[in-house]
Protein backbone atom coordinates (compact mmCIF):
# COMPACT_ATOMS: atom_id res chain seq x y z
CA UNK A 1 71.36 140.77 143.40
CA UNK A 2 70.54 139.72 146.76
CA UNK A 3 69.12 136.54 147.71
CA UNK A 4 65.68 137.45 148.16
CA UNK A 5 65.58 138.68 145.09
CA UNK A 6 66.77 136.11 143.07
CA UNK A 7 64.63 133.57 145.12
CA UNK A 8 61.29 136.44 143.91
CA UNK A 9 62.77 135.81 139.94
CA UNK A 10 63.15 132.00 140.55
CA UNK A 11 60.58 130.04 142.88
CA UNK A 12 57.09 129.65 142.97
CA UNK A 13 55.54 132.40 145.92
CA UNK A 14 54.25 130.02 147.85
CA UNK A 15 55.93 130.44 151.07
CA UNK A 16 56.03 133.91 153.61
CA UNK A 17 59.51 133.13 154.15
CA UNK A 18 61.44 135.05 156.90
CA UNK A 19 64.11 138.00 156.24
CA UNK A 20 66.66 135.91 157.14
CA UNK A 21 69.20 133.52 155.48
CA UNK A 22 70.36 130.90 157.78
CA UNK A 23 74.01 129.42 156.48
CA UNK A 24 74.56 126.90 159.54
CA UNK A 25 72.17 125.16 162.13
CA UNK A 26 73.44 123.50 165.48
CA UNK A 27 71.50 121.75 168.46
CA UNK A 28 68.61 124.44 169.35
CA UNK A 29 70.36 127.18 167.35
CA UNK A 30 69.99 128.86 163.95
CA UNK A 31 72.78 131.20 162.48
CA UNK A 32 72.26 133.77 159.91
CA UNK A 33 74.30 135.34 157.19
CA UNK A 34 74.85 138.26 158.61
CA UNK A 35 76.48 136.54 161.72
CA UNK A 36 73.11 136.59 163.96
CA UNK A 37 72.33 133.41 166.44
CA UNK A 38 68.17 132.43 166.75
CA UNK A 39 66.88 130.31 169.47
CA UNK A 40 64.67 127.78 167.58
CA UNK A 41 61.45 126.85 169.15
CA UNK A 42 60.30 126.13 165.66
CA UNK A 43 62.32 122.91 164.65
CA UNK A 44 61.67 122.73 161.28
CA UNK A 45 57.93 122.80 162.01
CA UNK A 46 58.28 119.68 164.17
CA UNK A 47 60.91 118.10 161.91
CA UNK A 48 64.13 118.04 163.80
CA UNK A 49 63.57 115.82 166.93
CA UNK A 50 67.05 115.95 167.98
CA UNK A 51 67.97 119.95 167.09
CA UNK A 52 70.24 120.40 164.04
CA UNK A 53 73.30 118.64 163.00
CA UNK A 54 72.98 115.89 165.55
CA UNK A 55 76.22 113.95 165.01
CA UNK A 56 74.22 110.77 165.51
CA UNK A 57 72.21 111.13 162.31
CA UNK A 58 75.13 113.07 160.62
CA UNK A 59 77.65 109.51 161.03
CA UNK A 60 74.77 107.48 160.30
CA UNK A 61 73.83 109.42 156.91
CA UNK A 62 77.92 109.25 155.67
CA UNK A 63 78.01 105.60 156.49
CA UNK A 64 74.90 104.53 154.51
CA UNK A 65 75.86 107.56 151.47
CA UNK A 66 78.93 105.35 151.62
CA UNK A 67 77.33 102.28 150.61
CA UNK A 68 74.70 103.88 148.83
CA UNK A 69 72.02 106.23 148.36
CA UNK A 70 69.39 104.86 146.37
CA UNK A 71 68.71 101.52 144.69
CA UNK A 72 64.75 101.84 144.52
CA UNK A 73 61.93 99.52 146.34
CA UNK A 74 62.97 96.70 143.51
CA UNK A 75 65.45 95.93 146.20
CA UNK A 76 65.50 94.55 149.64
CA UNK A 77 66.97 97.07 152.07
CA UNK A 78 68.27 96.69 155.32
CA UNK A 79 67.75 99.68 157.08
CA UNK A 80 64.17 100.41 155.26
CA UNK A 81 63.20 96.62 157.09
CA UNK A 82 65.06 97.12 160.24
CA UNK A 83 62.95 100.75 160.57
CA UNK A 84 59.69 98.84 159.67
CA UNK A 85 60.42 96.44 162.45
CA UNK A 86 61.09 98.79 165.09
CA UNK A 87 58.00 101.11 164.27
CA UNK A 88 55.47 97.62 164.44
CA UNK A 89 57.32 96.97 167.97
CA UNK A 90 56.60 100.50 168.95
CA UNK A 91 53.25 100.30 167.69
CA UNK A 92 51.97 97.32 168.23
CA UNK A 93 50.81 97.45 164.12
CA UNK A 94 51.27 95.09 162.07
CA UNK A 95 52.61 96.18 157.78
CA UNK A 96 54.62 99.73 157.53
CA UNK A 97 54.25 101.35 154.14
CA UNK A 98 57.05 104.41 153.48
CA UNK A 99 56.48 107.36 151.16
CA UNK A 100 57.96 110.72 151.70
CA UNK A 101 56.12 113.30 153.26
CA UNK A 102 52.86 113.79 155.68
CA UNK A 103 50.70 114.39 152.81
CA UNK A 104 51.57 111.28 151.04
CA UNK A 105 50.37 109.65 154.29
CA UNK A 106 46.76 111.14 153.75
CA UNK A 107 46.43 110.06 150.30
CA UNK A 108 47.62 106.43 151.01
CA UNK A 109 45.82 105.97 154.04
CA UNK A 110 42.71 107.49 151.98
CA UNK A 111 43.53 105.01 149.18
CA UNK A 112 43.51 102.35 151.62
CA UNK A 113 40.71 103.13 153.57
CA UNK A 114 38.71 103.27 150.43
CA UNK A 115 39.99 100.09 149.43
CA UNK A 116 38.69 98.91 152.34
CA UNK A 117 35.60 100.33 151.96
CA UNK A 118 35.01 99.32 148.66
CA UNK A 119 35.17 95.60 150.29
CA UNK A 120 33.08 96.08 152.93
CA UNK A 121 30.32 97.82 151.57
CA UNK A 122 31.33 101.48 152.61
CA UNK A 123 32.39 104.61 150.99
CA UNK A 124 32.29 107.78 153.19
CA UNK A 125 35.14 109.07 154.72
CA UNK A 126 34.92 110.96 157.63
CA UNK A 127 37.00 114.15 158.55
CA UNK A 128 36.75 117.35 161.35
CA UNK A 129 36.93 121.18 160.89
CA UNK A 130 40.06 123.17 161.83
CA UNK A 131 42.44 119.94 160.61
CA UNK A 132 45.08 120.15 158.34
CA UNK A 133 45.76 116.21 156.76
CA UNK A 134 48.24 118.38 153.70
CA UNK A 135 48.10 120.48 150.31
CA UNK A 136 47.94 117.47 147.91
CA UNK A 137 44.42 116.99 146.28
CA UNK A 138 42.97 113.84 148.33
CA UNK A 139 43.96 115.91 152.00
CA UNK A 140 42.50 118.96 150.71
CA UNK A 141 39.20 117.13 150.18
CA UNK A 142 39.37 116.01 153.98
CA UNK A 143 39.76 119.84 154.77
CA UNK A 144 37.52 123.11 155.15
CA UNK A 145 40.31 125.76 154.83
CA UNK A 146 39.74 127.86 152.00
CA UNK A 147 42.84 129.70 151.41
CA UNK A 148 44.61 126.22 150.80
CA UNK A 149 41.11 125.23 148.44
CA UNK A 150 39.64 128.42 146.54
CA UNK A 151 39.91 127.91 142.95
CA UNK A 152 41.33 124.42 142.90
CA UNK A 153 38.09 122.08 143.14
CA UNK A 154 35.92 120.17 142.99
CA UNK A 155 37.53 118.13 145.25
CA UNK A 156 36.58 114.30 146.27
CA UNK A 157 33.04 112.95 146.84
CA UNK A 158 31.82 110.49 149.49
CA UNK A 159 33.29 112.50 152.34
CA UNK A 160 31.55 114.43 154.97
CA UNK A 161 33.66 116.93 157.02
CA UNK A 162 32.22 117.40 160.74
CA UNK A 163 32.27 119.37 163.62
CA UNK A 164 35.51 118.80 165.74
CA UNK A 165 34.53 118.25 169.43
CA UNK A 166 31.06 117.73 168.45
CA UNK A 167 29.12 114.74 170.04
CA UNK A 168 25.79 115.79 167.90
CA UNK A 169 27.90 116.10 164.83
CA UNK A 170 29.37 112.20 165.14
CA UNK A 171 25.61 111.19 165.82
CA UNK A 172 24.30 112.91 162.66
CA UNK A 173 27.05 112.53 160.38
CA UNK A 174 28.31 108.56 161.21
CA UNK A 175 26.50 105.63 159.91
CA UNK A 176 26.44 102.65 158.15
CA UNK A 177 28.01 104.10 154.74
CA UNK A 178 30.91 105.20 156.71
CA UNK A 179 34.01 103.62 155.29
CA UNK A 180 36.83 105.61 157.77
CA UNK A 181 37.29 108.57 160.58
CA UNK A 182 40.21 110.65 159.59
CA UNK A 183 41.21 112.11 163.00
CA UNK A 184 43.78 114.58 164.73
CA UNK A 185 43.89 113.96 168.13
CA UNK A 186 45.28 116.97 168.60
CA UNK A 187 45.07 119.66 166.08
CA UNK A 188 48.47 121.53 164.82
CA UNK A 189 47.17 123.67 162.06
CA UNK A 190 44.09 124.44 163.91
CA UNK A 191 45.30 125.75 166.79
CA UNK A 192 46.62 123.28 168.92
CA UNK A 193 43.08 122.16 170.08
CA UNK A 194 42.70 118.29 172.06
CA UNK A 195 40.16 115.77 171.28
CA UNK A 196 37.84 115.54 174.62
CA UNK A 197 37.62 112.24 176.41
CA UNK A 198 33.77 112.48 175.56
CA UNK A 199 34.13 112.67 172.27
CA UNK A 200 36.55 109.87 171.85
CA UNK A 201 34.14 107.95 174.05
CA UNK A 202 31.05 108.65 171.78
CA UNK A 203 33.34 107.68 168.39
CA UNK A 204 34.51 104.32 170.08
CA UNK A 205 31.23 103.64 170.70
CA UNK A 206 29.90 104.86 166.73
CA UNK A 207 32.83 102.16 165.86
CA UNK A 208 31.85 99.48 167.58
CA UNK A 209 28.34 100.22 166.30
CA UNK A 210 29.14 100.62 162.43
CA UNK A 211 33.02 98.86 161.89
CA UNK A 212 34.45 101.81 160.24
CA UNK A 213 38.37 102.45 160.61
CA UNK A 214 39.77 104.88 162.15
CA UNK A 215 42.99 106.67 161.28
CA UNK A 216 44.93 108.49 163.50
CA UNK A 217 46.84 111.23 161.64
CA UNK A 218 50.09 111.31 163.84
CA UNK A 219 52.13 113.57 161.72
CA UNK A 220 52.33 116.37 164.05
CA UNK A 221 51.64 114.18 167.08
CA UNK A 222 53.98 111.78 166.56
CA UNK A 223 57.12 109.94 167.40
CA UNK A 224 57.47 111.22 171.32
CA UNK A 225 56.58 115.01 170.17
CA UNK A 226 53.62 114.94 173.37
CA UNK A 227 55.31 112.83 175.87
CA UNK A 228 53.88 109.15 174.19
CA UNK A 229 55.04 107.85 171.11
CA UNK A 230 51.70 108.58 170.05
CA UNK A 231 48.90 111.20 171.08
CA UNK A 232 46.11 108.50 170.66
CA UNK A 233 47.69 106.43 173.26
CA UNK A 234 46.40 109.20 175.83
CA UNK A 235 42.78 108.01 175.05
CA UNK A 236 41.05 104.39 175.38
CA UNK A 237 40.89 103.86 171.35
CA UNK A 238 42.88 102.04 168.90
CA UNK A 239 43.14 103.16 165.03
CA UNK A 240 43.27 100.35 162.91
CA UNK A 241 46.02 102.46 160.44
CA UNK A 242 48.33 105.60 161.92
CA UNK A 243 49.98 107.96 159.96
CA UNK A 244 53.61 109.06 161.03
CA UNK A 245 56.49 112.01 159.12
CA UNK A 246 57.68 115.15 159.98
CA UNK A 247 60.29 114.17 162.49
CA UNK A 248 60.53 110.41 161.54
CA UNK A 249 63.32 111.24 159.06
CA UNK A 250 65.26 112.62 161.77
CA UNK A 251 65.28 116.00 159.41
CA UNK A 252 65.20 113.93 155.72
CA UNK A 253 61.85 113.24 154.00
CA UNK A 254 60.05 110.41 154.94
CA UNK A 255 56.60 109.76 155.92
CA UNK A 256 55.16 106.30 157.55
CA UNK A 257 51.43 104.57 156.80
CA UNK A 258 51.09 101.87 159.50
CA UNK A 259 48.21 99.36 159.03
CA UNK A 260 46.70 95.68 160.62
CA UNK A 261 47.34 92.88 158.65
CA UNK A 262 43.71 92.70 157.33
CA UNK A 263 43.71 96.13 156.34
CA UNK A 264 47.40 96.37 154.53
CA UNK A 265 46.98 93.05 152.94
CA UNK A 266 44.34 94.72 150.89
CA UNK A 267 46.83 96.02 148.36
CA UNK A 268 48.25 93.66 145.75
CA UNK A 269 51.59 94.57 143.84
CA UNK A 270 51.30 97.45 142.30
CA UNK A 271 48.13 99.31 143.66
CA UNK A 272 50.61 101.83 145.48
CA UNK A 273 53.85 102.38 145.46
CA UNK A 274 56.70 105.39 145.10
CA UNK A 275 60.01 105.71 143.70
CA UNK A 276 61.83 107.74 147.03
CA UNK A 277 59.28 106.43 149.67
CA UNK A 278 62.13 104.44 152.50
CA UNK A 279 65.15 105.86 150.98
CA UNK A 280 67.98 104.07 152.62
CA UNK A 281 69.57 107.14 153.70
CA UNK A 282 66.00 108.26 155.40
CA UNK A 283 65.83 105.20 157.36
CA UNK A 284 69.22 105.44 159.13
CA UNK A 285 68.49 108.45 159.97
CA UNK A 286 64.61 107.38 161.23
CA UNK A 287 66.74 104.61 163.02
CA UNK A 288 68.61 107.27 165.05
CA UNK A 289 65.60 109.13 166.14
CA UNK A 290 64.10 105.99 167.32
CA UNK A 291 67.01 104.48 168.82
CA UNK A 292 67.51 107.87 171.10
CA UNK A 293 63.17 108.28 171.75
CA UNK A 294 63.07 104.87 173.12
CA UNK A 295 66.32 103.52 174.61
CA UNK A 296 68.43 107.00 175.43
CA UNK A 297 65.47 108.26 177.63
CA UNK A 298 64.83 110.79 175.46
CA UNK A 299 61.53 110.07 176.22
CA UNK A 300 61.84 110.72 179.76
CA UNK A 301 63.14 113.77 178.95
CA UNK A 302 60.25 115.33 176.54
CA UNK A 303 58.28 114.96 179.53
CA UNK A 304 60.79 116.35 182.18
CA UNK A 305 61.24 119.62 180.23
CA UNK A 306 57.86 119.84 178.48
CA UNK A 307 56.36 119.95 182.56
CA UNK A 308 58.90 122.86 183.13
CA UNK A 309 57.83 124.51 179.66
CA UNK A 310 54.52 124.35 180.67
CA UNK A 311 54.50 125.94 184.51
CA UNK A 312 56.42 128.56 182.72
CA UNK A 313 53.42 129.22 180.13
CA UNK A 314 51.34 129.24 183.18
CA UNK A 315 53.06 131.89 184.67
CA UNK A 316 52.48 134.08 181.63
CA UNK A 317 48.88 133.10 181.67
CA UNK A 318 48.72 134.71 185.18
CA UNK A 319 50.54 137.44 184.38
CA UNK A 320 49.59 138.97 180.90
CA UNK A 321 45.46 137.92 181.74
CA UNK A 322 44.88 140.65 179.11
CA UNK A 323 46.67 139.04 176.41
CA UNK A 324 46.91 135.39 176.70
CA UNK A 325 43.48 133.92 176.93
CA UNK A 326 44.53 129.77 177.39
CA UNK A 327 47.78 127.18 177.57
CA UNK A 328 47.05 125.03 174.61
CA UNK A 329 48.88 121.66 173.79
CA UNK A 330 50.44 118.55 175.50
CA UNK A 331 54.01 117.73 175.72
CA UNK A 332 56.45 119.66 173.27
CA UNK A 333 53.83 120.70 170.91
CA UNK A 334 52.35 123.79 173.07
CA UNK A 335 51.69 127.33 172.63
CA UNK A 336 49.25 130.38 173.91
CA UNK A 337 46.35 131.18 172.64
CA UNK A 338 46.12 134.79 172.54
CA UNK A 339 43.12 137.76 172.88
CA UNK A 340 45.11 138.90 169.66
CA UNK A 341 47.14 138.02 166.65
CA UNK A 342 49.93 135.34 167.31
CA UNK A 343 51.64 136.97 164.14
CA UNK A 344 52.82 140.33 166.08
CA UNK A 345 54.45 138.56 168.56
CA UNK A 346 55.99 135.83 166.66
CA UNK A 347 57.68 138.79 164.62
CA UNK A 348 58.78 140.53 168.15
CA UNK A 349 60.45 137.30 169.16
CA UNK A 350 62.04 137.15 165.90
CA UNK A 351 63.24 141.00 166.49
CA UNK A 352 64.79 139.29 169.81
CA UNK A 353 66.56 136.24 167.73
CA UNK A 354 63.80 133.74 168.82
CA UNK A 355 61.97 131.75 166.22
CA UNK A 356 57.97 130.17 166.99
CA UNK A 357 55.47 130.27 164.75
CA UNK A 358 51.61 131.51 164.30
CA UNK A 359 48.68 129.36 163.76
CA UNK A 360 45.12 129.52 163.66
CA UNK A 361 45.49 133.02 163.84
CA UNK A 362 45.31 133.50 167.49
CA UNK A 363 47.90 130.54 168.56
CA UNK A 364 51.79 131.03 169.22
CA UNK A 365 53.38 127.61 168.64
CA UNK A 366 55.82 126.32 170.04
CA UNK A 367 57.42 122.90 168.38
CA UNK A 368 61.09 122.81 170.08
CA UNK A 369 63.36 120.23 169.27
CA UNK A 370 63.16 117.01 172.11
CA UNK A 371 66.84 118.03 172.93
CA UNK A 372 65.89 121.36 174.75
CA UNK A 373 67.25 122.28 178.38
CA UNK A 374 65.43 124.47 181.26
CA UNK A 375 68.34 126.99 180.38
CA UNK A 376 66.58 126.94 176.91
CA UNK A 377 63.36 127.20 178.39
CA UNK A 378 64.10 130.28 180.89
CA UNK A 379 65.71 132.03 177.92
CA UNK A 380 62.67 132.25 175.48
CA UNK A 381 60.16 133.06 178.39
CA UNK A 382 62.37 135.73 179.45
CA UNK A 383 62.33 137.01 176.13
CA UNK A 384 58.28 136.38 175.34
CA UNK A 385 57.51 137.97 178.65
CA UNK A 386 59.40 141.14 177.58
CA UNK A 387 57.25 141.44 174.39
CA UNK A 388 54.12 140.13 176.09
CA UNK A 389 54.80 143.22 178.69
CA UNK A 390 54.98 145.52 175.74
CA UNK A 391 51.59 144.51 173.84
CA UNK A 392 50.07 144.44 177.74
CA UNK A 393 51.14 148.05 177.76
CA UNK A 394 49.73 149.14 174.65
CA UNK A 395 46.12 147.92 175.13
């Protein structure tokens, strides 16, 4: 029995997984069982910063597996405070709380914000349509997708889920009540879609008028993935708490709540906590990433190559008019909005041993790992602008 079968008799069917079994990863390449090498513009979905099998994070996982794996948060942990440290320098926040995945972010930060809330007198929390904050049950509630929802509520009260981009939403749905803003800057799961400057300008001013927190959901956005450590820092607002994973772990799980003092000082022993959240072995790894982002000019880099990536969308734009509608995105989390189905031509580029990914319906994503070259770059246009010619051709 083949492995897709067995997997069918076995796991849950969550997943549309791809016909493919990959038995080795290396920098910006996938390899198959069958011998077959895939250009990954993928990463993981955003997960591995600095491509596959980075010998970096490969010594630096042996030598802490060495000492130990896991002891548990009864323990003080070197590399779980040295990570901490780094991310408040980074930052400029204050407490770092680690748990294990993106999703786990949303439901502490929504813990804490309603913490909060509960002291000062608020309750609602505030979220936008077209984001995705995770599956769990508190990030569903912040959500208006219904294939993720149908069947599975009701979900939380004393949230209100506005219009993204809407000035006249903020007005009418912000007030006094309002406890927290859950906010992508940019949206991944909806379609790579930016916050405009006028409606960060109208929330800043909502804050200042009501003293609600806002929470940057970094996930996708995060750790260097748009050319700043964070997308926020593009726009003239601070978050009071900003949640970080995906790449963090530098391809291990790991997810990062980072608060201000007045805010994380809210929880006493106790009120949250995880058994695998800052796993040693997680945190060296997180170490790498950040060591190489911020003092290996990998940063420098993200923004070098994403500015190549992004003429070379732009040349597609003018050329396929008929089928690509808009350049979406900032840095290394881009795409194309289509006049059709992404889905068709991310399974073309798969045909051609490329691997993106479809969202929103109408978006091609494109989520590269940081450590991506021009030569990279000129090979997967090459290759989209051969299927792109084909669908132009058909209409």
């Amino acid at each position: 029995m083949d492995i897709i079968n067995r997997e069918h008799q076995s796991v849950f069917q969550t997943y549309k997984r791809l016909d493919i079994e990959i038995v080795k990863a290396n920098g910006v390449r996938l390899y198959d069982n069958k011998g077959n090498e895939y250009l990954d513009f993928l990463g993981g979905i955003a997960v591995n910063l600095l491509g596959h099998s980075h010998p970096k994070v490969i010594n630096a996982i042996i030598e802490q597996i060495n000492k130990y794996m896991h002891i548990s948060n009864f323990f003080y942990q070197e590399p779980q405070v040295k990570l901490a440290e780094m991310l408040k320098d980074i930052t400029n926040m204050d407490k770092v709380f680690f748990c294990n995945s993106g999703s786990e972010t949303t439901e502490g930060a929504t813990k804490l914000a309603k913490k909060w809330g509960s002291v000062n007198n608020k309750k609602d929390i505030i979220s936008f349509t077209g984001g995705f904050h995770g599956r769990t049950y508190g990030a569903l509630s912040l959500m208006n997708k219904p294939l993720y929802m149908e069947g599975m509520g009701p979900y939380l009260g004393d949230r209100k889920i506005l219009e993204f981009n809407s000035i006249k939403s903020l007005e009418n749905g912000i007030d006094e009540n309002t406890a927290a803003v859950f906010l992508e800057f940019m949206q991944g799961e909806g379609g790579l879609k930016v916050v405009s400057n006028e409606f960060v300008e109208k929330l800043k001013e909502l804050k200042k008028k009501y003293g609600f927190l806002l929470i940057a959901d970094e996930v996708q956005t995060g750790v260097g993935r748009t050319g700043k450590f964070s997308f926020y820092e593009y726009f003239d607002i601070e978050p009071e708490i900003i949640t970080i994973a995906k790449g963090i772990g530098g391809g291990l799980p790991l997810g990062v709540i980072l608060a201000k003092d007045n805010i994380a000082n809210l929880w006493t022993f106790g009120q949250h906590g995880t058994t695998f959240g800052g796993n040693s072995v997680s945190c060296v790894a997180g170490l790498v990433v950040l060591e190489e982002l911020m003092n290996n000019n990998l940063m420098e880099h993200i923004n070098l190559v994403s500015s190549y990536l992004n003429s070379k969308l732009n040349y597609l734009l003018n050329k396929f008019p008929n089928v690509v509608n808009e350049v979406r995105g900032v840095g290394l989390m881009t795409g194309l909005e289509l006049k059709m189905e992404a889905r068709p031509i991310v399974d073309k580029l798969l045909e051609m041993k490329v691997v993106t990914n479809a969202t929103s319906v109408n978006v091609l994503r494109l989520v590269p790992p940081y450590i991506i070259t021009n030569d990279d770059i000129d090979e997967f246009i090459s290759k989209l602008e051969i299927v792109l010619t084909d669908f132009n051709l058909s209409l």
